[in-house]
Every structure is written in C-alpha cells, then in structure tokens.
Protein backbone atom coordinates (compact mmCIF):
# COMPACT_ATOMS: atom_id res chain seq x y z
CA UNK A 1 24.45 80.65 80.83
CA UNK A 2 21.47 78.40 80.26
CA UNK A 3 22.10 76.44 77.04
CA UNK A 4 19.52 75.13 74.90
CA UNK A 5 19.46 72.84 72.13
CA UNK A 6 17.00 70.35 70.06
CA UNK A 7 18.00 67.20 70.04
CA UNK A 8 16.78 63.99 68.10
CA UNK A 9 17.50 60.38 69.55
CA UNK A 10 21.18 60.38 68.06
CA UNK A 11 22.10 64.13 69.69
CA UNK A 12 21.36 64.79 65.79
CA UNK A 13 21.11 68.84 65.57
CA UNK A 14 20.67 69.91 61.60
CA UNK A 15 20.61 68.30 58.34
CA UNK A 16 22.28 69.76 55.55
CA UNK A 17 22.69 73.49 57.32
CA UNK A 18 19.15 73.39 58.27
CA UNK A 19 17.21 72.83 61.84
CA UNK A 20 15.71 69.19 61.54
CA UNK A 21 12.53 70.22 63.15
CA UNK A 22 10.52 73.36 64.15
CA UNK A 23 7.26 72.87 66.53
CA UNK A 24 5.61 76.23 67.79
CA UNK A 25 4.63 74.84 71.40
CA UNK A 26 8.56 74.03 72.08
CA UNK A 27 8.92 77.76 70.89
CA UNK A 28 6.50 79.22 73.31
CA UNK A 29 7.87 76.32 76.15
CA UNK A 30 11.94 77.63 75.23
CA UNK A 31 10.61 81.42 76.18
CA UNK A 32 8.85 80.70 79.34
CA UNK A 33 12.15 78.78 80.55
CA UNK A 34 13.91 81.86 79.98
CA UNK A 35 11.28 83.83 81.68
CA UNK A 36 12.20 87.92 82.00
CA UNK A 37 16.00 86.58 81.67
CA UNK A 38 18.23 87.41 77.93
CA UNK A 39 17.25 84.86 75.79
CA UNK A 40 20.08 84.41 73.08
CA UNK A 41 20.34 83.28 69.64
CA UNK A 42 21.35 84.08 65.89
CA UNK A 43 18.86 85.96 63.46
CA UNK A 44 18.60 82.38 61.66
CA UNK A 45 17.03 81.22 65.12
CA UNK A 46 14.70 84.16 66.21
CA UNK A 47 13.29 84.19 62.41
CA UNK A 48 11.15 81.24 64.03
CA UNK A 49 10.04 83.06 67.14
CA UNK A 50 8.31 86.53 66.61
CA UNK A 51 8.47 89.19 68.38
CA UNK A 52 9.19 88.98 72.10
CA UNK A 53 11.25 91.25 74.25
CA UNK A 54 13.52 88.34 76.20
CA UNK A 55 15.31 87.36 72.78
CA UNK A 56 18.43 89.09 71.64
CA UNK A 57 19.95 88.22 68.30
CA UNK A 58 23.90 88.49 67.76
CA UNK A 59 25.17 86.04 65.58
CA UNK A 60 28.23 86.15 68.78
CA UNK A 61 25.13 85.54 70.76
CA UNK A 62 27.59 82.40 72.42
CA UNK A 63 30.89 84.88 73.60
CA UNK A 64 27.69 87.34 74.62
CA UNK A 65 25.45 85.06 77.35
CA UNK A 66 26.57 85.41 80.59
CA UNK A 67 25.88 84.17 83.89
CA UNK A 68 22.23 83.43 84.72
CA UNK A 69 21.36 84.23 80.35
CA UNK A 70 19.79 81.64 77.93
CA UNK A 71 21.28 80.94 75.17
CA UNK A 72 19.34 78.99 72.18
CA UNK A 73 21.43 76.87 70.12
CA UNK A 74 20.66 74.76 66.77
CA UNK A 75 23.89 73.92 65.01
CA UNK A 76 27.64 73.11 66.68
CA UNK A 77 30.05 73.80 67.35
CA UNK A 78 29.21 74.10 71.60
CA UNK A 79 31.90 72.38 73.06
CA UNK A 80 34.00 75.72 73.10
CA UNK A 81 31.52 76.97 75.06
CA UNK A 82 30.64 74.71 77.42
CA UNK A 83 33.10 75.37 80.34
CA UNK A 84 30.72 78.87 80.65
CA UNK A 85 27.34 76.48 80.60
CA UNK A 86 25.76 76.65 83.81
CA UNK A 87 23.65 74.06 82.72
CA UNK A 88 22.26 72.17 79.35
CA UNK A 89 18.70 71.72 78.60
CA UNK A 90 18.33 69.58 75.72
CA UNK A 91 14.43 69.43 74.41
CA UNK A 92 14.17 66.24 72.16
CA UNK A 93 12.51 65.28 69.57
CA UNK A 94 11.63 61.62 70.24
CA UNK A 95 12.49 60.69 66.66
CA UNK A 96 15.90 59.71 64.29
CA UNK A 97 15.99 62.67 61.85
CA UNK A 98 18.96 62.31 59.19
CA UNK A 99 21.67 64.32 60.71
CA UNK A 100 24.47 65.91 59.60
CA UNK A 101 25.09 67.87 62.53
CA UNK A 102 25.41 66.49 66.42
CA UNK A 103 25.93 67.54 69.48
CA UNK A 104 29.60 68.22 70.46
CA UNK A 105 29.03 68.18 74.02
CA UNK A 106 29.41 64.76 75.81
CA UNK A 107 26.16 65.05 78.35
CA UNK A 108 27.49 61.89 79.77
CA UNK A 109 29.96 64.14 81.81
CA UNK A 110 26.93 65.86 83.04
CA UNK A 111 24.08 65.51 85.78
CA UNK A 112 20.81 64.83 83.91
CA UNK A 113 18.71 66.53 86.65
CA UNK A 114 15.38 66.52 85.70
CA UNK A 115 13.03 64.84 82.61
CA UNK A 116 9.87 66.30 81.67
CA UNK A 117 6.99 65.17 78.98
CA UNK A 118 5.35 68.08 77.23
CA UNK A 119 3.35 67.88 73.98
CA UNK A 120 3.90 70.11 70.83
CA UNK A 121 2.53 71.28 68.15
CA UNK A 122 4.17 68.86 65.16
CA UNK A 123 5.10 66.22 67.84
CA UNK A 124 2.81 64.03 70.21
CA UNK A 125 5.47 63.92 73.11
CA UNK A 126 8.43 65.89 73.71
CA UNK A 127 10.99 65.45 76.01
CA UNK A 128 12.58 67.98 78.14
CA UNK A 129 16.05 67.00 80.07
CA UNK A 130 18.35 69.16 82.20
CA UNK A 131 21.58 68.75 82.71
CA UNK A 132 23.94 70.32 85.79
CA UNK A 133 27.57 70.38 86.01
C-alpha cells in the first residue's frame, strides 16, 4: 500500500483527537494520486471528501490496503503498519501546528524520492514528498 499522511514541520499529525488542518485542493490532489486505485480511510476521514467512487471507508481500513491500494491516514499509530508500506507520501503543511499527535514512522529510514510544490486552498504552498523503501 500507498500511505498517506499530513504532516506539519514537526511530523505533527492531530491536536487534541482532531486533524490540525483540512485544505480542499490537497483533497482533490490525495484522489488523483490514487487515481482508479482503492483509496482507504476511516468514516472520520472521508466525512471531508464527498462522494467519489476510489474511497472505501473501514475503520480496519490499515489490516484492509493491500498491495498497489492507498491508504489515507491522519492520526497514529502507523508504525505497525509500515513493514506492508510500499511507500509514504507525506503532504505537508509548511507550518508548526500544536500537536499532540506525530508521526510514528522514522522517514529517516526511508528514500525521500521525490518533492513537489503545489498550492491549496487554505495554504499558499504545500509540499508533497515521497518516500521508497
């Protein structure tokens, strides 16, 4: 699987059980990476993304991506998962949010592969990173 998480400058996820940000273009950017592929998340996560028939909501959506899937994450834990990652892409924020909630998933043991700018709807510049085994 594909995994994707937002990411402030800290690898800060959520702040007090809540996504730090929400930005409609990263939305619409997060479905055209996953193309005609299974794009997974929880119901908490596809509240924020409408209708579209990629997306599959199981709150297992994790134990349920499989090879060559997406899966759309906003709060850890990840690091059980990510021996089955095929890769990371981690969309950030460009900004310190307060965080109670980071990344568990040390992307220093990984391949940054690629950086792209994009802009969004709440935030000038985004970043996009992936990361290989």
């Amino acid at each position: 699987m594909t995994l994707i998480v937002c990411l402030d400058d800290k690898n800060g996820m959520a702040f007090n059980h809540r996504r730090q940000s929400q930005d409609r273009l990263l939305r619409r950017r997060v479905l055209e990476l996953a193309g005609e592929a299974p794009l997974w998340m929880n119901a908490y996560s596809a509240g924020q993304f409408g209708e579209s028939a990629a997306i599959r909501v199981a709150e297992d959506f994790l134990d349920r991506a499989g090879p060559g899937d997406f899966a759309f994450a906003e709060f850890p834990p990840l690091a059980p998962w990510a021996e089955r990652a095929e890769r990371i892409i981690a969309l950030r924020w460009n900004r310190l949010y307060p965080a109670d909630a980071r990344l568990d998933i040390d992307l220093s043991a990984w391949r940054l592969t690629s950086t792209e700018e994009f802009s969004g709807s709440s935030h000038e510049t985004l970043t996009l990173e992936v990361y290989q085994r």
